[in-house]
Protein backbone atom coordinates (compact mmCIF):
# COMPACT_ATOMS: atom_id res chain seq x y z
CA UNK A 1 -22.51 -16.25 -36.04
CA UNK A 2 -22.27 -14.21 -32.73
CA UNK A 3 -20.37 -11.14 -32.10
CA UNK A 4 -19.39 -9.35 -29.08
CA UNK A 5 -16.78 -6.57 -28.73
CA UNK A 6 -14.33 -7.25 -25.91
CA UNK A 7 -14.16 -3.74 -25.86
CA UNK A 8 -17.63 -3.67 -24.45
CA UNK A 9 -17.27 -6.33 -21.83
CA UNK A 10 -13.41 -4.60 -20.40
CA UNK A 11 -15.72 -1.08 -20.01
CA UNK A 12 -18.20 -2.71 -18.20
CA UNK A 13 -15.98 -4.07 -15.99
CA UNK A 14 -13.91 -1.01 -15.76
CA UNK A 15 -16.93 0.93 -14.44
CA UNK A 16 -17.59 -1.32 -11.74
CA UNK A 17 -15.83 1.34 -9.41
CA UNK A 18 -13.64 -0.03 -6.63
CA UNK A 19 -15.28 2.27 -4.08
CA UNK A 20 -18.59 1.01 -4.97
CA UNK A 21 -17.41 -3.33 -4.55
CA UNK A 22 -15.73 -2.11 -1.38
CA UNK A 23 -18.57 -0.95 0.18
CA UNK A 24 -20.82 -3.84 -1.16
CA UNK A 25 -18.34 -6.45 -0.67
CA UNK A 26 -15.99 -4.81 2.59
CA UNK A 27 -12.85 -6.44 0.89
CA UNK A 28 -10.21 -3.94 0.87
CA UNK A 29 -9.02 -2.19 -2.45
CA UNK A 30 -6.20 -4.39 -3.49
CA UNK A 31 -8.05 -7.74 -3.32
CA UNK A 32 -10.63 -5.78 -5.47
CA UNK A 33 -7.88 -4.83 -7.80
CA UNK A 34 -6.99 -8.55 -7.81
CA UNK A 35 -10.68 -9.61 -8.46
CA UNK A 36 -10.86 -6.55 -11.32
CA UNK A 37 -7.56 -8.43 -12.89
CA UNK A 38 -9.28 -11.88 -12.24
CA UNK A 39 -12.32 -10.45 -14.16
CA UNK A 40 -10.70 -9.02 -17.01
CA UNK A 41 -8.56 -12.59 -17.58
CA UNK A 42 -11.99 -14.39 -17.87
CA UNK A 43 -13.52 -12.04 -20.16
CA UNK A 44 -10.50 -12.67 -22.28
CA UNK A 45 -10.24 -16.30 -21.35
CA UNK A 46 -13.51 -16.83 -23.02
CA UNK A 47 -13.18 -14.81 -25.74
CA UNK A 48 -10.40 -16.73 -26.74
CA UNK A 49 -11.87 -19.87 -26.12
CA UNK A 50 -14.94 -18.87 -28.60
CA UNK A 51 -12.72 -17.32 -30.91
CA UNK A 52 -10.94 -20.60 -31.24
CA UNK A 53 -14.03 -22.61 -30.89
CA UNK A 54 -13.20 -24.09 -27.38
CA UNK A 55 -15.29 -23.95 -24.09
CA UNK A 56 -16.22 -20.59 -22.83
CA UNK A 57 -16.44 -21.16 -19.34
CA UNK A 58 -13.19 -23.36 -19.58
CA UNK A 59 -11.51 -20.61 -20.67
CA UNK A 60 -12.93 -17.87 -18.83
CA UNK A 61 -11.78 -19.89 -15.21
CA UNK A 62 -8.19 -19.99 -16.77
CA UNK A 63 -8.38 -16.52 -17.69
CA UNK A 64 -9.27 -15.77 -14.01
CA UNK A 65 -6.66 -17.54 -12.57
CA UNK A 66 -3.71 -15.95 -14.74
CA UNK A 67 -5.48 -12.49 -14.21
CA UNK A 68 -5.99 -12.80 -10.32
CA UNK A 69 -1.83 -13.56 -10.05
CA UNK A 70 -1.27 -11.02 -11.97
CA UNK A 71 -3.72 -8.33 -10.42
CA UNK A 72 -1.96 -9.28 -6.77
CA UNK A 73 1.67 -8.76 -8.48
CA UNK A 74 0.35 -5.29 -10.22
CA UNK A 75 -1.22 -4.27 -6.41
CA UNK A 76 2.70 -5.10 -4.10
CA UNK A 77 4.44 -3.32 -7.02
CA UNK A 78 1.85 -0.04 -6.53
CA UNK A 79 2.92 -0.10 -3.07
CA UNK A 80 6.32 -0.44 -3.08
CA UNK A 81 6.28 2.49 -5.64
CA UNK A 82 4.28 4.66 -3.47
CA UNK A 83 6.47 4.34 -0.82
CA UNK A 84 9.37 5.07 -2.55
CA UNK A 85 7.86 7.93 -3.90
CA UNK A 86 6.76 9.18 -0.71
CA UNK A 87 10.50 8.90 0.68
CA UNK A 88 11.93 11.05 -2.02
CA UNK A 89 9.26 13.76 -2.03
CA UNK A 90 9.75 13.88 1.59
CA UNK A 91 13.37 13.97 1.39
CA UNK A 92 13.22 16.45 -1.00
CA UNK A 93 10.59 18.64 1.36
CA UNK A 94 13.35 18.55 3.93
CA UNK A 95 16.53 19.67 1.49
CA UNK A 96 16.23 23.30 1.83
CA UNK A 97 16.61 23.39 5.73
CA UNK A 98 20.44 23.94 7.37
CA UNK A 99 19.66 21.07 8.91
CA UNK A 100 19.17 18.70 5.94
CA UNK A 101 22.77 17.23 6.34
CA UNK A 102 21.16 15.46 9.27
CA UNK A 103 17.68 14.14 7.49
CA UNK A 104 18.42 10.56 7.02
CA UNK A 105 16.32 7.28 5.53
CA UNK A 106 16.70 4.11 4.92
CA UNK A 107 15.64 2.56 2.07
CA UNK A 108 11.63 0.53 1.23
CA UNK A 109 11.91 -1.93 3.42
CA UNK A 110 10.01 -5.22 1.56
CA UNK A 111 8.82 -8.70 2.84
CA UNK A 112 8.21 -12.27 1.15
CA UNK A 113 4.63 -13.16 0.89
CA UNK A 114 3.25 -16.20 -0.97
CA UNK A 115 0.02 -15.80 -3.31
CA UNK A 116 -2.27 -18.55 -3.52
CA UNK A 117 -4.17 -19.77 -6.65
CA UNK A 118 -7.35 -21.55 -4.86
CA UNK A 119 -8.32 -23.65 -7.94
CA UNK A 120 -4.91 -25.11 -9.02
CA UNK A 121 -3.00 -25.39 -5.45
CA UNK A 122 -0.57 -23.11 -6.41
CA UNK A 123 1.39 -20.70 -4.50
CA UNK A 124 4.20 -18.38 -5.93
CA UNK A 125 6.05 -15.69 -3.61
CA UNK A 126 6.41 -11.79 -3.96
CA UNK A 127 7.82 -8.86 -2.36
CA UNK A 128 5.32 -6.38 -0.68
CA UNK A 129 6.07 -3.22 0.76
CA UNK A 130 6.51 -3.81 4.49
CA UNK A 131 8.07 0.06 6.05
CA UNK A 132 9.96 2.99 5.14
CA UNK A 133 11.87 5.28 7.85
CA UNK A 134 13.35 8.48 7.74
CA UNK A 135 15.02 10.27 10.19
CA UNK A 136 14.66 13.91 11.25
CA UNK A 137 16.32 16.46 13.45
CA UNK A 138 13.98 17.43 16.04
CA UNK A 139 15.08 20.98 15.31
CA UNK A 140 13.02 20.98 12.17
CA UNK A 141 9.91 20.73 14.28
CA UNK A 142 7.40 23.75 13.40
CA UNK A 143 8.92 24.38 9.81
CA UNK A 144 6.91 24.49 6.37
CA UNK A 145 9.64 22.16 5.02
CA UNK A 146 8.78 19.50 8.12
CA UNK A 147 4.83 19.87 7.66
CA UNK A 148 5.46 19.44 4.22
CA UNK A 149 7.93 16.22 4.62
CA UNK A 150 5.35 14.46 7.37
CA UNK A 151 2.16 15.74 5.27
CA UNK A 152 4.19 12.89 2.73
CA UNK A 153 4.30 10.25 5.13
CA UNK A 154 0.91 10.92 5.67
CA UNK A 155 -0.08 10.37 2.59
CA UNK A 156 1.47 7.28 2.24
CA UNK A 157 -0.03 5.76 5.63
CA UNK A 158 -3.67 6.46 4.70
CA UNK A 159 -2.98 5.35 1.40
CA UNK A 160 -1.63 1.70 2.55
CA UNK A 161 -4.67 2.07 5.36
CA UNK A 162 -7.16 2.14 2.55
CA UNK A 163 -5.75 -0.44 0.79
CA UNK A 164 -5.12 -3.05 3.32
CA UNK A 165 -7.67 -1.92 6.32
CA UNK A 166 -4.63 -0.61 8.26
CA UNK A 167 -1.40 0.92 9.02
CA UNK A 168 1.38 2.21 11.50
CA UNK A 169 3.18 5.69 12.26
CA UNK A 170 5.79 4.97 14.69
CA UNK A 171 7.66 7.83 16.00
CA UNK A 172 11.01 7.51 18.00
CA UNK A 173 13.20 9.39 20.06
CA UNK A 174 15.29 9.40 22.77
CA UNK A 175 13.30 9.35 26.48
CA UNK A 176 15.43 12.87 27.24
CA UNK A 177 14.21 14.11 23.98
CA UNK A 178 10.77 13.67 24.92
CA UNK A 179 11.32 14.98 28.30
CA UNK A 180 12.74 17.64 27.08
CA UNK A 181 10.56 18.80 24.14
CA UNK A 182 7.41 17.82 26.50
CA UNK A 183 6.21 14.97 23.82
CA UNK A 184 3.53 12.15 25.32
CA UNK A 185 4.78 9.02 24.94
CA UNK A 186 1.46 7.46 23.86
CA UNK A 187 -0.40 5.47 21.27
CA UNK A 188 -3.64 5.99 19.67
CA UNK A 189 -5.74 5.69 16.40
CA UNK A 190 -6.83 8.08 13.61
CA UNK A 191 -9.78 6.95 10.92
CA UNK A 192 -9.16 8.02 7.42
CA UNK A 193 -11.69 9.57 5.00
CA UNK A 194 -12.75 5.76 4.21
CA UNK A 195 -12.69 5.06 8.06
CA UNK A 196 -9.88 2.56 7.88
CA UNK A 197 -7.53 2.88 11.07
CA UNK A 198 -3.93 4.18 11.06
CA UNK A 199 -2.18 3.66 14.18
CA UNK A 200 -0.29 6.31 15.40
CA UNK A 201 2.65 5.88 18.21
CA UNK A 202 5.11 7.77 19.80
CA UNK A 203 8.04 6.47 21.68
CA UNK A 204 11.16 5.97 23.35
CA UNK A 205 14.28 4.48 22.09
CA UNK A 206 17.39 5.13 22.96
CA UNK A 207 19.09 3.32 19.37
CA UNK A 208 17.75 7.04 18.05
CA UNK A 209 20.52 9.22 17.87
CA UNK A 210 19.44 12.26 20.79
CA UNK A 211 17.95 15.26 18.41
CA UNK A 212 16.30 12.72 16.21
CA UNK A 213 13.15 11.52 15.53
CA UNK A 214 12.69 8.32 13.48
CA UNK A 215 9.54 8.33 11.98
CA UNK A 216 8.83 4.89 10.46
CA UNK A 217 5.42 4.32 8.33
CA UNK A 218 4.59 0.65 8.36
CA UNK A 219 2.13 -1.50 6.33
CA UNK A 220 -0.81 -3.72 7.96
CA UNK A 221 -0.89 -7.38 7.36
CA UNK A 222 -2.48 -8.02 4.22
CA UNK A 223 -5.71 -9.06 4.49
CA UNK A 224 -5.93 -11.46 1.80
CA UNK A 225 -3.24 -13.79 -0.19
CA UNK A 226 -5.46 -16.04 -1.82
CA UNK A 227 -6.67 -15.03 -5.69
């Protein structure tokens, strides 16, 4: 009889480091995090299929399949709780000023996508993390608490960058606003440490209330749905 310790097989997965399949592979870090699930439901697959004397490969593709799904679930609930996180801490940054009473945000905005499973034809739908806005008086401009609040938001952005190849900062404020506080209404792009792009804009809307900035980080499309 054959032994093997499933123990043995999950490590060796394990330390297959993202960073290191992302740079052989250039898939972003959350379809690697689905793959990573996908491989650890085959290794169990087929464990349990020689366990209970059945095919191994058999049950190694079924292990997969149940693994990727659930790898791609794991990966849009990680986001949505990063950006929640990320609203509170900023939030929280911005209590101690006078001006707090005026520090507003909305709540983790979400979208529908639909996960496919290539081998059965099967599709089932989940919520991802789409934006999250909060809105600041410009007065707070030049403040620890505001470096500290945006330095969250920042955070967040590069985060979802690395993770899906790209992301948004949108900044609004009234056109008199930027007038008068001498702010560019521009766009352009920053690279993070892992040289994914975050998109950086600044611009007028006149739905802001005047004083305000809305500063709105928003996710980039994912760049794959299939598992």
């Amino acid at each position: 009889m054959k032994y093997f310790s499933l123990s043995a097989v999950a490590l060796t997965v394990a330390l297959s480091g993202c960073a290191e399949i992302q740079q052989q592979t250039g898939l972003d870090s959350k379809t690697i995090g689905t793959a990573g699930g996908a491989a650890m439901g085959c290794v169990g697959g087929a464990i349990l299929a020689r366990v209970t004397g059945q095919n191994g490969l058999g049950g190694c593709m079924a292990g997969a399949v149940v693994g990727g799904l659930i790898g791609f679930e794991k990966s849009r609930q990680e986001e949505i709780t990063a950006a929640e996180k990320a609203r509170q801490e900023a939030m929280a940054a911005l209590a101690p000023l006078s001006l707090s009473k005026s520090v507003k945000s909305g709540q983790v905005k979400t979208v529908e996508v639909t996960a496919t499973d290539k081998a059965r034809n099967e599709t089932k739908k989940y919520q991802a993390f789409d934006s999250v806005s909060l809105e600041i008086p410009l007065a707070a401009k030049g403040t620890p608490e505001y470096d500290t609040a945006m330095g969250k938001l920042k955070t967040l952005a590069e985060k979802v960058a690395d993770e899906r190849g790209s992301a948004q900062i949108d900044i609004a404020l009234t056109a008199a606003d930027a007038r008068a506080n001498k702010i560019a209404l521009e766009t352009a792009s920053v690279q993070t440490n892992k040289g994914n792009t975050i998109t950086v804009s600044k611009t007028a809307d006149n739905s802001v209330q005047k004083g305000i900035e809305r500063v709105t980080v928003k996710a980039g499309k994912l760049q794959r749905t299939e598992v």
